[in-house]
Protein backbone atom coordinates (compact mmCIF):
# COMPACT_ATOMS: atom_id res chain seq x y z
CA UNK A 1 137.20 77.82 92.52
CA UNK A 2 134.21 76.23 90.91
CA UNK A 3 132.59 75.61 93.90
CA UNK A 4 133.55 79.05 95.10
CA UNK A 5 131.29 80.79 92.23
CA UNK A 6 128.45 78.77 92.57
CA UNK A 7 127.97 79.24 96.04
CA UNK A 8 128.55 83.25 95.44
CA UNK A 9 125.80 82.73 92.87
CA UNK A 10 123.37 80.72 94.84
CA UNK A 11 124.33 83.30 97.49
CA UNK A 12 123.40 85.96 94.70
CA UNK A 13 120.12 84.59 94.03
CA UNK A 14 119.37 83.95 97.37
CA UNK A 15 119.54 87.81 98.24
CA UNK A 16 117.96 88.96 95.33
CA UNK A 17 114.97 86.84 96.40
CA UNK A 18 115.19 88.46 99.53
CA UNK A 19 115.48 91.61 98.95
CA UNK A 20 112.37 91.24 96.39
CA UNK A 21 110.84 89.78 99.57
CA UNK A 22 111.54 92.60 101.40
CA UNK A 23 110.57 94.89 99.04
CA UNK A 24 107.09 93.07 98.41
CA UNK A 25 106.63 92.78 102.07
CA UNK A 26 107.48 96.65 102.45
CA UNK A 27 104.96 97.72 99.31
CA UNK A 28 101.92 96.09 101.39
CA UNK A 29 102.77 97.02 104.80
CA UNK A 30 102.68 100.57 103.39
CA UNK A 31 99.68 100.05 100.97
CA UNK A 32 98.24 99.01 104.06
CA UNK A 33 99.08 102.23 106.10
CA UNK A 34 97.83 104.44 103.28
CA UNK A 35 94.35 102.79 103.38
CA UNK A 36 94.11 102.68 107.00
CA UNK A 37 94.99 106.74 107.17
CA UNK A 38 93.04 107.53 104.70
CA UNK A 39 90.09 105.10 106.22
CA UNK A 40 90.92 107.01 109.53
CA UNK A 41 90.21 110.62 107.51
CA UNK A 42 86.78 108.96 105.96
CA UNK A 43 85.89 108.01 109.77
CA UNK A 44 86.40 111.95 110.92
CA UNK A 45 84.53 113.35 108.05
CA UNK A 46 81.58 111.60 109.07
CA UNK A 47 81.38 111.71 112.63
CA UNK A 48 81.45 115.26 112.17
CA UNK A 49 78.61 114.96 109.67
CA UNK A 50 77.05 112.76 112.57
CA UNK A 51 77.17 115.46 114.96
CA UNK A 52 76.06 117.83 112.13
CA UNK A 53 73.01 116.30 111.65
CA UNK A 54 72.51 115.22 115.68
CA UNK A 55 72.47 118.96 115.81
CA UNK A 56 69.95 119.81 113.39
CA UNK A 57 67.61 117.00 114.42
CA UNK A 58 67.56 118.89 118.23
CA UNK A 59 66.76 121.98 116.30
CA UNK A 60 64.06 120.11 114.47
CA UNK A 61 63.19 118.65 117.82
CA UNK A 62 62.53 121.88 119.70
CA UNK A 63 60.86 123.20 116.54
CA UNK A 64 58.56 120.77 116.67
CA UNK A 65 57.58 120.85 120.41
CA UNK A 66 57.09 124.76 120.07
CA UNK A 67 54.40 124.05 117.34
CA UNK A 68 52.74 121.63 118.97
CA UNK A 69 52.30 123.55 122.26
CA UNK A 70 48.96 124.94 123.03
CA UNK A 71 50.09 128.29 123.52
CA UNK A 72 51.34 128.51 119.99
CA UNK A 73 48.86 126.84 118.45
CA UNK A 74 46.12 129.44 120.41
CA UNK A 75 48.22 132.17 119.05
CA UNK A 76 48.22 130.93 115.43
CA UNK A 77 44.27 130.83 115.89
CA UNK A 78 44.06 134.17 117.19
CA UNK A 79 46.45 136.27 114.75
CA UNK A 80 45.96 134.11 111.68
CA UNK A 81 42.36 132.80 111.57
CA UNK A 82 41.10 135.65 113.71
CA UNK A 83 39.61 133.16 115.93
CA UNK A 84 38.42 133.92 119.73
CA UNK A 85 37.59 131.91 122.41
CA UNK A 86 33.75 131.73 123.70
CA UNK A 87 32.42 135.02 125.17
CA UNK A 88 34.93 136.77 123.72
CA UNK A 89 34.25 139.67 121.44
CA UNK A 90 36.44 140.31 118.44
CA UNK A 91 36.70 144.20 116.96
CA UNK A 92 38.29 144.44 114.11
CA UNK A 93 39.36 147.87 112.93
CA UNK A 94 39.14 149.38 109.76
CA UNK A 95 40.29 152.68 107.95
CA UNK A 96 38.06 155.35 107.58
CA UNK A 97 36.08 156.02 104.92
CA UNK A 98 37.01 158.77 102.61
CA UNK A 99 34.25 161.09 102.50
C-alpha cells in the first residue's frame, strides 16, 4: 500500500506540473494572439493613413503643376498686378465723378 500512495502522489505532482505547463504554455500562446491582433489593427490604421496622405500629396501635386503653368501664372499677372503684355494697351475704368 505504501508503494501504492507514493506513486499516486508522484502521479499527483506529476499532473499538477503539467497542467501548470499547460496552463503557462496556454497564457503565452494567447498573449501572443492578442498582440499579434491588435498589431494587425495598428497595421490597418496606418495604411489607411498611408493612402490618406498618398491622396493629399496628388492633390498637392496637381496644385502645384496648375501654379506653375504659364497660363496661370499670365493670368495672375494680368488680374492681380494689372500687368499686359508689349503693345498692349491697358484701360482701366473708373466711376464717375460726382459733379
Amino acid at each position: 500500500m505504501a508503494v501504492r500512495r507514493r506513486r499516486k502522489k508522484r502521479l499527483n505532482v506529476l499532473q499538477f506540473l503539467g497542467l501548470i505547463l499547460a496552463l503557462w504554455l496556454l497564457f503565452c500562446f494567447g498573449k501572443g494572439m492578442v498582440t499579434n491582433y491588435r498589431l494587425k489593427l495598428e497595421i490597418a490604421d496606418i495604411k489607411m493613413e498611408i493612402d490618406a496622405i498618398r491622396m493629399r500629396n496628388a492633390e498637392l501635386e496637381r496644385e502645384i503643376e496648375k501654379y506653375n503653368s504659364p497660363e496661370y501664372v499670365e493670368k495672375i499677372a494680368r488680374e492681380e498686378l494689372g500687368l499686359v503684355k508689349p503693345g498692349e494697351t491697358l484701360f482701366v475704368m473708373s466711376q464717375p465723378l460726382d459733379e
